[in-house]
N, C-alpha and C. Protein backbone atom coordinates (compact mmCIF):
# COMPACT_ATOMS: atom_id res chain seq x y z
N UNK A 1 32.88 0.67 6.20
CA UNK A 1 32.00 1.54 5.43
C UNK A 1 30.59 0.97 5.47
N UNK A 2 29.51 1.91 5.94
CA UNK A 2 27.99 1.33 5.98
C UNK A 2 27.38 1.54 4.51
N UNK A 3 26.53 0.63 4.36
CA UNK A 3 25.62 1.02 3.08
C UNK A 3 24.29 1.62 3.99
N UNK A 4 23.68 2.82 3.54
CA UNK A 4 22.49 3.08 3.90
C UNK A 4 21.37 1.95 2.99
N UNK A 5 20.00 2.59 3.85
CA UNK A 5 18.89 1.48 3.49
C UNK A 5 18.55 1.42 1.93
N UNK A 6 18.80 2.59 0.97
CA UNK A 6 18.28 2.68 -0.20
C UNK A 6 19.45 1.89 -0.91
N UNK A 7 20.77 1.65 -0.45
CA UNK A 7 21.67 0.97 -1.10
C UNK A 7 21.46 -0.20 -0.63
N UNK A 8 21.11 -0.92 0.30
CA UNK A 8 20.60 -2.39 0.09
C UNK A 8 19.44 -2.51 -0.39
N UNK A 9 18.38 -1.86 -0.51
CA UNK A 9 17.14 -2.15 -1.43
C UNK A 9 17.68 -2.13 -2.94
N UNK A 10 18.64 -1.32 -3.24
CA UNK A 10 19.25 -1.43 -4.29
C UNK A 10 19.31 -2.24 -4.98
N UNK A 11 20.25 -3.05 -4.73
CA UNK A 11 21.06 -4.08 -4.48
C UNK A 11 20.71 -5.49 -4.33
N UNK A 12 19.50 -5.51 -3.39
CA UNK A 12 18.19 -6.66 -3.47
C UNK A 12 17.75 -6.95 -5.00
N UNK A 13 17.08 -5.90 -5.49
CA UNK A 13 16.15 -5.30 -6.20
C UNK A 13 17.14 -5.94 -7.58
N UNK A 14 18.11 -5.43 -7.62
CA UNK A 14 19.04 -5.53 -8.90
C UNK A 14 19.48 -7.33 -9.08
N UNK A 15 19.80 -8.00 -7.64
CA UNK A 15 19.74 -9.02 -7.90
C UNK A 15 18.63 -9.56 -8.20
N UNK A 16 17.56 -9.48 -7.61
CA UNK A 16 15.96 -10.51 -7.67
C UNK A 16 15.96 -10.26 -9.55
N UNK A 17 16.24 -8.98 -9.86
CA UNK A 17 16.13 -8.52 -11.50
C UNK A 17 16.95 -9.79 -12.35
N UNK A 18 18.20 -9.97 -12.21
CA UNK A 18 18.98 -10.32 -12.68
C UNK A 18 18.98 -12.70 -12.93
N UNK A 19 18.40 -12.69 -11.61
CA UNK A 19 17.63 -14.20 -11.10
C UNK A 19 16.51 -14.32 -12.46
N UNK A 20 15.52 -13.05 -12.27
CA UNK A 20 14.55 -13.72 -12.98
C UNK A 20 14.71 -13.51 -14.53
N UNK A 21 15.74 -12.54 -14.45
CA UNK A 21 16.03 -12.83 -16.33
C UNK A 21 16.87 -13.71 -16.47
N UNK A 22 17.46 -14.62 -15.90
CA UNK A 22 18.24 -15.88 -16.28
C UNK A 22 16.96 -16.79 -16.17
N UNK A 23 15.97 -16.85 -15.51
CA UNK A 23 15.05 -17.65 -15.20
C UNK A 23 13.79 -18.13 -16.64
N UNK A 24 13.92 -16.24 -17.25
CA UNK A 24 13.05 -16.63 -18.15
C UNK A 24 13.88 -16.82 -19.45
N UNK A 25 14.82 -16.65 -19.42
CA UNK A 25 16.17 -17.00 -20.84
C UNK A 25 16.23 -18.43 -20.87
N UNK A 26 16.39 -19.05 -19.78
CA UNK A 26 16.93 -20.51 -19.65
C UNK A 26 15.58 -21.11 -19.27
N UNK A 27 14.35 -20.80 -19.55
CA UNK A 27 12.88 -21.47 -19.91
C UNK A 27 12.66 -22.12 -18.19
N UNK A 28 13.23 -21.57 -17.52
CA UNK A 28 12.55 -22.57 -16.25
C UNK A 28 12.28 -20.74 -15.24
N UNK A 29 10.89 -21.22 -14.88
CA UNK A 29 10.53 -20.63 -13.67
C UNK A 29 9.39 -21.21 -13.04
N UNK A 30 8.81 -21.09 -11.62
CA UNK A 30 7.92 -21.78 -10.72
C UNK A 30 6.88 -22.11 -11.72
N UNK A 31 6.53 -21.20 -12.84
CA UNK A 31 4.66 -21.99 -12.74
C UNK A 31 5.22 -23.06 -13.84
N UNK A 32 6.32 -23.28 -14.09
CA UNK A 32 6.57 -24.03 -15.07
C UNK A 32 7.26 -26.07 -14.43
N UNK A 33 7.24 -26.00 -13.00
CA UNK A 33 7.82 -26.97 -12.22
C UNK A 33 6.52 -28.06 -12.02
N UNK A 34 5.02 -28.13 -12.80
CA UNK A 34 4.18 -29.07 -12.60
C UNK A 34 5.07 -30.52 -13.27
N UNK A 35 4.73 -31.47 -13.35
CA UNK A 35 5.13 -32.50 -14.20
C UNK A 35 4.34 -32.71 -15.53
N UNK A 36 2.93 -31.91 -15.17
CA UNK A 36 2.22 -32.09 -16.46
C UNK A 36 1.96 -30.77 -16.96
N UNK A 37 2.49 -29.85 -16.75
CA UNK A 37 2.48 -28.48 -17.15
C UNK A 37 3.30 -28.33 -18.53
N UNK A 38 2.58 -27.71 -19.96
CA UNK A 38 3.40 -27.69 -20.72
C UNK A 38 3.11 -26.37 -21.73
N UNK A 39 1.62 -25.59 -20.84
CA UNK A 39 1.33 -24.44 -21.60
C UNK A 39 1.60 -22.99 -21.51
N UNK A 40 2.67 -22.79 -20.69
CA UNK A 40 3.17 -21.99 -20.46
C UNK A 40 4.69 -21.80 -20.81
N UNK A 41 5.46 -21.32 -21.67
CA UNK A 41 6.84 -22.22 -21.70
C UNK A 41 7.57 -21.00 -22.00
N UNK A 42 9.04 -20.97 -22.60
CA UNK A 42 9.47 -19.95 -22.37
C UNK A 42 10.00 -19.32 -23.20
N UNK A 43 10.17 -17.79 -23.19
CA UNK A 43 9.87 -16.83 -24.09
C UNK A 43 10.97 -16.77 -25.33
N UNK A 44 11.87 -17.80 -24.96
CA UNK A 44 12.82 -18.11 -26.27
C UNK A 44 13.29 -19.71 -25.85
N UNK A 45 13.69 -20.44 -27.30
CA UNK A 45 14.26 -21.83 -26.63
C UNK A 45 15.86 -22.08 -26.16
N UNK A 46 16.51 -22.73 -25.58
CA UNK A 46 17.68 -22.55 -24.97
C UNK A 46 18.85 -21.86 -25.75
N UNK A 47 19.67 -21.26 -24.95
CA UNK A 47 20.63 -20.35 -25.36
C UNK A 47 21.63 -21.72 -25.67
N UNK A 48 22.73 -21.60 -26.83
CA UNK A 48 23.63 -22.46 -26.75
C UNK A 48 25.55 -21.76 -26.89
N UNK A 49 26.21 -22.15 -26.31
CA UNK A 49 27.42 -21.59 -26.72
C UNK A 49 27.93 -21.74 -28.61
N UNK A 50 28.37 -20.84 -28.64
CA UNK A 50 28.87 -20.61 -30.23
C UNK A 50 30.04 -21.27 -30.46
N UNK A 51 30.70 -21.83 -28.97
CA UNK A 51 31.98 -22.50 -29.53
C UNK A 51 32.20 -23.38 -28.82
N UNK A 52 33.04 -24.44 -29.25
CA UNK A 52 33.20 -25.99 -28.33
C UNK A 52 33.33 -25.47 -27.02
N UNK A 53 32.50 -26.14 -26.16
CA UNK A 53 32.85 -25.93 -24.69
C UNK A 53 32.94 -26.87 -24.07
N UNK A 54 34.38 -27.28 -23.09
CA UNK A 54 34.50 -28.80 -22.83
C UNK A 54 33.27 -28.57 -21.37
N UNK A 55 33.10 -30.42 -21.32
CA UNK A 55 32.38 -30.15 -19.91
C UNK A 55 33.07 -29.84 -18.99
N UNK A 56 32.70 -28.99 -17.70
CA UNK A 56 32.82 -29.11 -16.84
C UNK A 56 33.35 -30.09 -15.82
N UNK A 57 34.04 -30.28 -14.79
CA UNK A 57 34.56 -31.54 -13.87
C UNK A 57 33.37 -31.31 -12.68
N UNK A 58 33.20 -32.74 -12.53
CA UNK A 58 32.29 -32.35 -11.50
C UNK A 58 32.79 -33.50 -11.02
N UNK A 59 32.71 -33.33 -9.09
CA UNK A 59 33.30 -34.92 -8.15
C UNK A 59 31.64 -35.72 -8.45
N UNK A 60 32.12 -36.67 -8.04
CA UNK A 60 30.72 -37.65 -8.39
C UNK A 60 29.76 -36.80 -7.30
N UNK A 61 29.78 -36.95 -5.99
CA UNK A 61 29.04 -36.21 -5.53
C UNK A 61 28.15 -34.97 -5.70
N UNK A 62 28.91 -34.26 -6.51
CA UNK A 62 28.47 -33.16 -7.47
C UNK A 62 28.07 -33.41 -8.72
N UNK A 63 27.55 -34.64 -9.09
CA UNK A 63 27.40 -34.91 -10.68
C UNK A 63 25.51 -34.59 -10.96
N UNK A 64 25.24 -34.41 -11.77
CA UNK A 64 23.40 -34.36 -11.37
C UNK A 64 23.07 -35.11 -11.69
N UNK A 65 21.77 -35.20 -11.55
CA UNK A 65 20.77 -36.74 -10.85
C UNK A 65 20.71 -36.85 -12.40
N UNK A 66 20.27 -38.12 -13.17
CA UNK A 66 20.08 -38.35 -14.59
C UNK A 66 18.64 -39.10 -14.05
N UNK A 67 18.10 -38.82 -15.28
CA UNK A 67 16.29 -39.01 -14.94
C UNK A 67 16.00 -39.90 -15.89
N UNK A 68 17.33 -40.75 -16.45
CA UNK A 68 16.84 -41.13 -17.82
C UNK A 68 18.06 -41.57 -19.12
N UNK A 69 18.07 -42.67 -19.78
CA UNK A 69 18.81 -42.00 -20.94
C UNK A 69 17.99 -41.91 -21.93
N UNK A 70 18.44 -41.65 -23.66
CA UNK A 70 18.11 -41.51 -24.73
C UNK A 70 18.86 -41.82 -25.74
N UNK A 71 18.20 -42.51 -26.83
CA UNK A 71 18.74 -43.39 -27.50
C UNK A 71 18.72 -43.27 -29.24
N UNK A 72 18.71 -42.42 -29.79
CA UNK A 72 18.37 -42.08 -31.21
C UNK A 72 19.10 -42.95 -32.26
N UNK A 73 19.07 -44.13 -33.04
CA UNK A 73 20.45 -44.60 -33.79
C UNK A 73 20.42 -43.64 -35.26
N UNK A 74 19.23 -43.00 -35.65
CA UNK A 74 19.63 -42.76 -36.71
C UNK A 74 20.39 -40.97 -36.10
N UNK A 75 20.42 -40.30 -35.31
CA UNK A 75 21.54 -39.24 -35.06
C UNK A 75 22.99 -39.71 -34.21
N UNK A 76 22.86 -41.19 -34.35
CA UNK A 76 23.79 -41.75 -33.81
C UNK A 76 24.10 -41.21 -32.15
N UNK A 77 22.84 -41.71 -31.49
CA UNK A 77 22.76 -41.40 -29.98
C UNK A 77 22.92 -42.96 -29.50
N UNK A 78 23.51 -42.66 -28.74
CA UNK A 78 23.12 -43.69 -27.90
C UNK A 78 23.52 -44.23 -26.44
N UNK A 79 22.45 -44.39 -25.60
CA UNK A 79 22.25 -43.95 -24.08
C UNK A 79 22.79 -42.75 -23.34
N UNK A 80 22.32 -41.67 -23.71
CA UNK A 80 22.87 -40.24 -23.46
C UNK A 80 21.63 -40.07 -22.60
N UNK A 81 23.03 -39.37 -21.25
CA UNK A 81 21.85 -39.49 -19.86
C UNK A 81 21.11 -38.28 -20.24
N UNK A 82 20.09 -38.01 -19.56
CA UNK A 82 19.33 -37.08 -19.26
C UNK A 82 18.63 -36.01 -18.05
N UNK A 83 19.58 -34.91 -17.80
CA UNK A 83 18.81 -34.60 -16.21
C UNK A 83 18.28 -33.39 -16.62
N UNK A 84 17.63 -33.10 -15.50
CA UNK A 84 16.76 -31.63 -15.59
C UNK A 84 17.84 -30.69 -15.89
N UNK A 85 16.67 -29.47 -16.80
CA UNK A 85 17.38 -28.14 -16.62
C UNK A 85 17.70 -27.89 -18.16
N UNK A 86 17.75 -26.81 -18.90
CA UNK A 86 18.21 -26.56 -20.08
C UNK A 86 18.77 -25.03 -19.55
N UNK A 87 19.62 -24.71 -18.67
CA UNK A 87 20.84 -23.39 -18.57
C UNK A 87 21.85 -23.99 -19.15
N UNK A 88 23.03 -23.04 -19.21
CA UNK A 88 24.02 -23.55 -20.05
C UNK A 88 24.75 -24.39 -19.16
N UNK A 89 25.11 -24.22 -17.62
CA UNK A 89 25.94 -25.37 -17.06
C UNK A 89 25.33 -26.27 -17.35
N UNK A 90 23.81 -27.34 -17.01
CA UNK A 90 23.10 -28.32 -17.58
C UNK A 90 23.71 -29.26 -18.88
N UNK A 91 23.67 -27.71 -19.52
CA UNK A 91 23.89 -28.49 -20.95
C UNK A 91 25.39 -28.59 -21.21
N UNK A 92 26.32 -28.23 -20.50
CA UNK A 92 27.32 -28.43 -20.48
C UNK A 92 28.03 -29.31 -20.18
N UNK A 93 27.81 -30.06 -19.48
CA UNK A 93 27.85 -31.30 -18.93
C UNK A 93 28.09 -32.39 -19.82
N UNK A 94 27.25 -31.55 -20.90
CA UNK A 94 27.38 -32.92 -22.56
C UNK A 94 25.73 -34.31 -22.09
N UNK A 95 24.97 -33.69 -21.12
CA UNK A 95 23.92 -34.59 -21.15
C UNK A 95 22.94 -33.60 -21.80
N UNK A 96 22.04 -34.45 -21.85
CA UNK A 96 20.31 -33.57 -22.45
C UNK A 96 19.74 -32.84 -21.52
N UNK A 97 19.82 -31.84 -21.20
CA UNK A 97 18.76 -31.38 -20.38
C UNK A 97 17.33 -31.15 -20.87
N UNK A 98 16.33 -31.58 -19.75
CA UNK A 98 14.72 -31.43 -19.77
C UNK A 98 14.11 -30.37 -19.13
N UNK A 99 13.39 -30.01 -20.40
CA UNK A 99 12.44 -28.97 -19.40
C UNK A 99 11.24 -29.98 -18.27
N UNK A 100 10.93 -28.56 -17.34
CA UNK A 100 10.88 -29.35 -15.79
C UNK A 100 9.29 -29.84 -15.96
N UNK A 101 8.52 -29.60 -16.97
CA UNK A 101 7.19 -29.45 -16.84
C UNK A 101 6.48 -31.34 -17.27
N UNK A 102 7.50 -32.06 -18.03
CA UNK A 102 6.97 -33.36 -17.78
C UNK A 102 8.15 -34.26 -18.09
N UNK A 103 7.66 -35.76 -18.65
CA UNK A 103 8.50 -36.57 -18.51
C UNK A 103 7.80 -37.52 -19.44
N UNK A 104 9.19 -38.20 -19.37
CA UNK A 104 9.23 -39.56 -20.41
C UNK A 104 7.45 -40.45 -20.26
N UNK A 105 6.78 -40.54 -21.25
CA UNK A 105 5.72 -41.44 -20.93
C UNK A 105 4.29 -40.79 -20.94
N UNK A 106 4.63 -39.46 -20.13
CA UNK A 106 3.61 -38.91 -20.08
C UNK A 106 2.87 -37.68 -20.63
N UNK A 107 1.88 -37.91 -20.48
CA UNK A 107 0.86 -36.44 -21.36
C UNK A 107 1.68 -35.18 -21.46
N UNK A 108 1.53 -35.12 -22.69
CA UNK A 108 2.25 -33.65 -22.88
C UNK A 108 3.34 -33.62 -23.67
N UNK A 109 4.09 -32.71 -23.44
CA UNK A 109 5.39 -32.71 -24.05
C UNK A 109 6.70 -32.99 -23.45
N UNK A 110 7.42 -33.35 -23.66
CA UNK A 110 8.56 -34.21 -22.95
C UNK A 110 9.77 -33.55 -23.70
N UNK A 111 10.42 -32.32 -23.27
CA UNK A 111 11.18 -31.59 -24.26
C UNK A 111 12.78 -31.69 -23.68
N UNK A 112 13.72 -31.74 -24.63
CA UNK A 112 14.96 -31.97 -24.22
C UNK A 112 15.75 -31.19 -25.51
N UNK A 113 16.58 -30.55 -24.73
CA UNK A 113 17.71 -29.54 -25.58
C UNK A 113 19.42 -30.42 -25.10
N UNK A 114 20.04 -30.45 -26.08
CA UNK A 114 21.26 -30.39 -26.33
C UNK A 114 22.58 -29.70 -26.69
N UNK A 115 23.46 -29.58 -26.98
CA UNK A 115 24.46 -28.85 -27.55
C UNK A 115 24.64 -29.34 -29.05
N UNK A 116 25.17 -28.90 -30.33
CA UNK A 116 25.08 -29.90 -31.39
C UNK A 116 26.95 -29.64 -31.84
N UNK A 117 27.62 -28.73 -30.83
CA UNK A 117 28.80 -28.57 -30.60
C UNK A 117 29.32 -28.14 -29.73
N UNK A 118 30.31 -29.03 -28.62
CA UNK A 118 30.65 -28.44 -27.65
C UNK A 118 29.98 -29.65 -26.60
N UNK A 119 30.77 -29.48 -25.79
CA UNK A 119 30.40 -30.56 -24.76
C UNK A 119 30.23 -31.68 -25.01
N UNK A 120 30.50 -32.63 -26.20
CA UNK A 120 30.91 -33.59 -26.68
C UNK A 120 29.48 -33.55 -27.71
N UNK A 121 28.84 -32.29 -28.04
CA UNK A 121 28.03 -32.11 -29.48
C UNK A 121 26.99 -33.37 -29.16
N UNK A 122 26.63 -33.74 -28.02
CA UNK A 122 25.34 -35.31 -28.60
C UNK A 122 24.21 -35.41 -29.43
N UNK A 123 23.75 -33.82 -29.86
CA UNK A 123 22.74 -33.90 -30.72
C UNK A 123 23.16 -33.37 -32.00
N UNK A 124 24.82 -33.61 -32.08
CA UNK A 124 25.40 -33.04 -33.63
C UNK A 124 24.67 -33.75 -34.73
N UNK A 125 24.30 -35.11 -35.00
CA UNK A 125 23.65 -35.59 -36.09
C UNK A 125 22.13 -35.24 -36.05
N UNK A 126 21.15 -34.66 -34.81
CA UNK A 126 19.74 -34.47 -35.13
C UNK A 126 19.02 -33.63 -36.42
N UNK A 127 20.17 -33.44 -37.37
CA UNK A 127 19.22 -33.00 -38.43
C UNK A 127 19.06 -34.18 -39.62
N UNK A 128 19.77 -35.18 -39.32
CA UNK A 128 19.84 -36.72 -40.00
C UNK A 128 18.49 -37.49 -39.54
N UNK A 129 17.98 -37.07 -38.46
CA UNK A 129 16.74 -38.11 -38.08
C UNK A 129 15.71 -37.89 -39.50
N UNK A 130 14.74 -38.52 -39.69
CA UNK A 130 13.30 -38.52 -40.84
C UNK A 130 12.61 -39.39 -40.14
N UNK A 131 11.20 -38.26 -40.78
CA UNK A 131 10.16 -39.06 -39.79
C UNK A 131 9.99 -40.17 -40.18
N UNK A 132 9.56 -41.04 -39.21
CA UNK A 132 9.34 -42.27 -39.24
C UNK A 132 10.08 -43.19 -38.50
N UNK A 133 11.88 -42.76 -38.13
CA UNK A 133 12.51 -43.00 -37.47
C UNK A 133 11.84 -43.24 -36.02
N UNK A 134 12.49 -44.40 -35.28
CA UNK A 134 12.36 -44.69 -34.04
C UNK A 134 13.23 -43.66 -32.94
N UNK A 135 12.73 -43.68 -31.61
CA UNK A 135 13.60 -43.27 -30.71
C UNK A 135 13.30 -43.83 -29.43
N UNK A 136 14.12 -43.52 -28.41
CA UNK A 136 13.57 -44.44 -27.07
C UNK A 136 14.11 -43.52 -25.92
N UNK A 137 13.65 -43.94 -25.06
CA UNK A 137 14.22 -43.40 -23.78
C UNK A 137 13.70 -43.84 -22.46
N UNK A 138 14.67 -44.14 -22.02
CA UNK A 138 14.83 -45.73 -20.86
C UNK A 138 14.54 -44.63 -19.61
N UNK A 139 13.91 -45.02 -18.49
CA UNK A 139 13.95 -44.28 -17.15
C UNK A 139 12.45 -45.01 -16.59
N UNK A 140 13.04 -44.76 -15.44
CA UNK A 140 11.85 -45.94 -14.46
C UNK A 140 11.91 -47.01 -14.58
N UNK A 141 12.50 -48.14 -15.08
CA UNK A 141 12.95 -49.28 -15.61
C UNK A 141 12.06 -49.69 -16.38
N UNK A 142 11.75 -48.95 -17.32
CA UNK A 142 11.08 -49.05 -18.74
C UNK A 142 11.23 -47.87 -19.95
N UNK A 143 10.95 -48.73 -21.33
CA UNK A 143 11.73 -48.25 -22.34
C UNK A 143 10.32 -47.98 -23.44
N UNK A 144 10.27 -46.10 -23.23
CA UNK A 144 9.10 -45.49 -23.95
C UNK A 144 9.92 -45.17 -25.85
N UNK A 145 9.07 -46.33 -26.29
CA UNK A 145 9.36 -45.64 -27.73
C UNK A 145 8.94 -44.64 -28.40
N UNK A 146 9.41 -43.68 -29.42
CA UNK A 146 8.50 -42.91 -29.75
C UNK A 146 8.93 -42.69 -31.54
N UNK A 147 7.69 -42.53 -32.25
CA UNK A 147 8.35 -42.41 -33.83
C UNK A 147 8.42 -41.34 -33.84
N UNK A 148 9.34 -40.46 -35.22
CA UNK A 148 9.37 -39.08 -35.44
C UNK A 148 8.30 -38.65 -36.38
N UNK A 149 7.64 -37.50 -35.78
CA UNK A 149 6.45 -37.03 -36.94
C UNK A 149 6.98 -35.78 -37.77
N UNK A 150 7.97 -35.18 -37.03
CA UNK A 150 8.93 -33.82 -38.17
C UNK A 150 10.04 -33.52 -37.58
N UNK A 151 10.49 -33.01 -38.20
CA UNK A 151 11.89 -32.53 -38.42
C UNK A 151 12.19 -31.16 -38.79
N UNK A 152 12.11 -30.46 -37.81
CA UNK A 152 11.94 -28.46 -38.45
C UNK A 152 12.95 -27.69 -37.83
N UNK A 153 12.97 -26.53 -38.92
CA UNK A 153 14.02 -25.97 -38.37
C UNK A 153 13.09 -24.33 -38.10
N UNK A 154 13.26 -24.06 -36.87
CA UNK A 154 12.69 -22.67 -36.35
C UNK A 154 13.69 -21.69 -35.81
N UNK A 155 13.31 -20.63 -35.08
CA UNK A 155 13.73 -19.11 -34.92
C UNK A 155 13.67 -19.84 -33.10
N UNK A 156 14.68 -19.10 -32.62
CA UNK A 156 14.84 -19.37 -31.34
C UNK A 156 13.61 -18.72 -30.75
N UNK A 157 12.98 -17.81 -31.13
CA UNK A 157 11.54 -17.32 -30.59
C UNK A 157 10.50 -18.11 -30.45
N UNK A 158 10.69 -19.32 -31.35
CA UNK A 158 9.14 -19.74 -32.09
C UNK A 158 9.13 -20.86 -30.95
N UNK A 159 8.86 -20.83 -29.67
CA UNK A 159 8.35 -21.46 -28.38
C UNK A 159 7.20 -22.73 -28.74
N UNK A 160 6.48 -22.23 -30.10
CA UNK A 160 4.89 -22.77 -30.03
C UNK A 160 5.41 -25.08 -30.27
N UNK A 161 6.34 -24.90 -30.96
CA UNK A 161 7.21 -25.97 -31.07
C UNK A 161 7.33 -26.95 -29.27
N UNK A 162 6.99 -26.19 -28.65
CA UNK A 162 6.86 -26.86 -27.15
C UNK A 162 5.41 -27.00 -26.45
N UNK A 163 4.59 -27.17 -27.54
CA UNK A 163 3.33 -26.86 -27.15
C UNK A 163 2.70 -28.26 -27.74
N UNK A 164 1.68 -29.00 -27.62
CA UNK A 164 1.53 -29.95 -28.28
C UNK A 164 0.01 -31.07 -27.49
N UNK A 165 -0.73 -31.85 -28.28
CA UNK A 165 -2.17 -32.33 -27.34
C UNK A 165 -1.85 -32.40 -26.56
N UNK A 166 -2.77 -32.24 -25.28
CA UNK A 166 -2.12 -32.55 -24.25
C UNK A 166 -2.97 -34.04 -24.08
N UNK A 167 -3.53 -34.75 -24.28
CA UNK A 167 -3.68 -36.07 -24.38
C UNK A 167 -2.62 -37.24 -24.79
N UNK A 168 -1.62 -36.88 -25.60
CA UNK A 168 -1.04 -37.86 -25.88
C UNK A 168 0.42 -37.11 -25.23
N UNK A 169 1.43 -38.02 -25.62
CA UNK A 169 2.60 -37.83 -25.37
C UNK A 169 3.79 -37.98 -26.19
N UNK A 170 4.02 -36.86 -25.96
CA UNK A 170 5.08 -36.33 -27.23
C UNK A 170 6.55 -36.13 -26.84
N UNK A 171 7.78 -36.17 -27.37
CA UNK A 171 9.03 -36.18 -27.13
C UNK A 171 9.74 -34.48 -28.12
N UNK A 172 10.18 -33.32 -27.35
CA UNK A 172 10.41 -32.99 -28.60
C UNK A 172 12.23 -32.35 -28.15
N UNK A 173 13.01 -33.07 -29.63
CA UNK A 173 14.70 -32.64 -29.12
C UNK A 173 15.04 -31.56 -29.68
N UNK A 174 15.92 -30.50 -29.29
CA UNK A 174 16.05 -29.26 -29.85
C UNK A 174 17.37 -29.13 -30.01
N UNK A 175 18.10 -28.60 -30.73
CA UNK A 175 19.55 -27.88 -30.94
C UNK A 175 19.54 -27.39 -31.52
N UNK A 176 21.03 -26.47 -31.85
CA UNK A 176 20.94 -25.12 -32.78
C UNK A 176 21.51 -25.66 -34.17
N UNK A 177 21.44 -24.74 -34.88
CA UNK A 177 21.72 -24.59 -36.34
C UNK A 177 21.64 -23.53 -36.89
N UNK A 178 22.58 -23.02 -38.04
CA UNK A 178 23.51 -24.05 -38.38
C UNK A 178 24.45 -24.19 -37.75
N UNK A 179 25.62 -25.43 -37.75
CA UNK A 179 26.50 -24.91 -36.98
C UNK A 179 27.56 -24.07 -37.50
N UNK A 180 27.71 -23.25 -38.03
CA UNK A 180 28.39 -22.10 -38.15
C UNK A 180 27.65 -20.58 -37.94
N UNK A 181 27.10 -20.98 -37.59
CA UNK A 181 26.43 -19.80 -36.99
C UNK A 181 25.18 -19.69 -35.69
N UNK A 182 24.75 -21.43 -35.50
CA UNK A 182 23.45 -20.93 -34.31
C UNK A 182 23.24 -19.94 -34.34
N UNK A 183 22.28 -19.69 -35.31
CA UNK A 183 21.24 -18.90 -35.13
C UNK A 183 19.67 -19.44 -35.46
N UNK A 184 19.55 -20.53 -35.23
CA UNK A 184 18.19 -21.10 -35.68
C UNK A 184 17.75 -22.46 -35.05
N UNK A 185 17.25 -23.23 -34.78
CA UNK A 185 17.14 -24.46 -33.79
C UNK A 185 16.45 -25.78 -34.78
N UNK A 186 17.05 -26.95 -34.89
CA UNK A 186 16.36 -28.02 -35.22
C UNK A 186 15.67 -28.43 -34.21
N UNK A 187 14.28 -28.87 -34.35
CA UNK A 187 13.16 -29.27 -33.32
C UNK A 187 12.69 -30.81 -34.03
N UNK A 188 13.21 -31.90 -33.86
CA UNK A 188 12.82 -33.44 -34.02
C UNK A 188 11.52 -33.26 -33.00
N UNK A 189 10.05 -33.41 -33.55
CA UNK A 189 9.09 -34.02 -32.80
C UNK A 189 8.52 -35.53 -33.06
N UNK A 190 8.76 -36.56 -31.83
CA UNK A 190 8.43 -37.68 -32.18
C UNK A 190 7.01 -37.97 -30.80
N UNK A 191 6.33 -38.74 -31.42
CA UNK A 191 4.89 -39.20 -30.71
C UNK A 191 5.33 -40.59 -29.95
N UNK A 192 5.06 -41.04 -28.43
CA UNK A 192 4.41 -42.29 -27.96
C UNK A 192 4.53 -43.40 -29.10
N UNK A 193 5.07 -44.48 -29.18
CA UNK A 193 4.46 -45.74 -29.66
C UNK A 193 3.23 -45.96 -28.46
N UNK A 194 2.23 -46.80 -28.78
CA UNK A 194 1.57 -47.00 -27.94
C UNK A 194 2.16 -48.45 -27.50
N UNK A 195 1.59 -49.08 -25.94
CA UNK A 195 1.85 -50.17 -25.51
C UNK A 195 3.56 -50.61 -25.64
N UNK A 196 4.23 -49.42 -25.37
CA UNK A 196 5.72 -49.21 -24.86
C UNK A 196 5.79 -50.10 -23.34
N UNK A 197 6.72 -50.79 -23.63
CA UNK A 197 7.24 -51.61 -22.30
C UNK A 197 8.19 -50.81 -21.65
């Protein structure tokens, strides 16, 4: 059976559609892949499953690159890897995924989403952090501290939470709440210690 030409333009068309609304749901698309890019971000913050979801098996070969761990003691973290990506396989995995636009150390915002149930929950205690609390996160073979300046709870819309000087460097962790319902996101923003080894 042939498809004529208007049924593969179709069909193109419906997929390229379907790519870029996962693209802008799950906060990653091209103008967003700078390392120091952080003013453009995305039009809601990560989707999370509503119910325990074990990780995934992956062969080592198939495991993703970790860019990093993270270390929180007062949400009782500790060395939880970190690789790119906040879609739901990413976060399924039970690591942190990062949005793609910077990184540990540097200018900007340095944003990482979790699960707070499901996939072994690693950011289940982040509504226990208070500012002032320490945090860290090891990658490049050095260990960037950062203190917490708030602790908020927002609307999966409210993006502006990923926005921040772009002179200094900021850390910010996200998960949902409550957990009986995710429908709302805890956002821990912590700042640079300066002269981090």
């Amino acid at each position: 059976m042939s498809i004529g030409k208007r049924g593969v333009a179709g069909a193109l068309t419906l997929s390229f559609g379907l790519v870029w609304t996962a693209l802008i749901i799950f906060g990653i698309s091209e103008s967003q892949t700078s390392p120091m890019h952080n003013s453009t971000h995305a039009s809601q913050l990560p989707e999370f499953v509503s119910s325990p979801t074990p990780a995934p098996s992956h062969s080592p070969s198939a495991a993703p690159e970790t860019i990093g761990t993270l270390t929180i003691p007062s949400a009782q973290v500790l060395a939880l890897p970190i690789t790119r990506g906040v879609d739901k396989e990413t976060l399924n995995t039970g690591m942190a995924g990062a949005y793609p636009w910077s990184g540990p150390g540097l200018s900007g915002v340095f944003a990482l989403a979790a699960h707070r149930v499901g996939a072994g929950g690693p950011f289940r205690y982040l509504d226990q952090v208070n500012v002032g609390d320490r945090l860290s996160v090891d990658a490049n073979g050095k260990t960037f501290t950062y203190r917490v300046i708030s602790n908020t709870i927002v609307a999966p819309t409210d993006t502006d939470v990923l926005n921040g000087p772009k002179d200094e460097s900021r850390i910010v962790l996200i998960t949902c709440t409550p957990i009986s319902t995710f429908e709302l996101r805890i956002v821990v923003t912590a700042k640079l210690v300066p002269n981090t080894k």
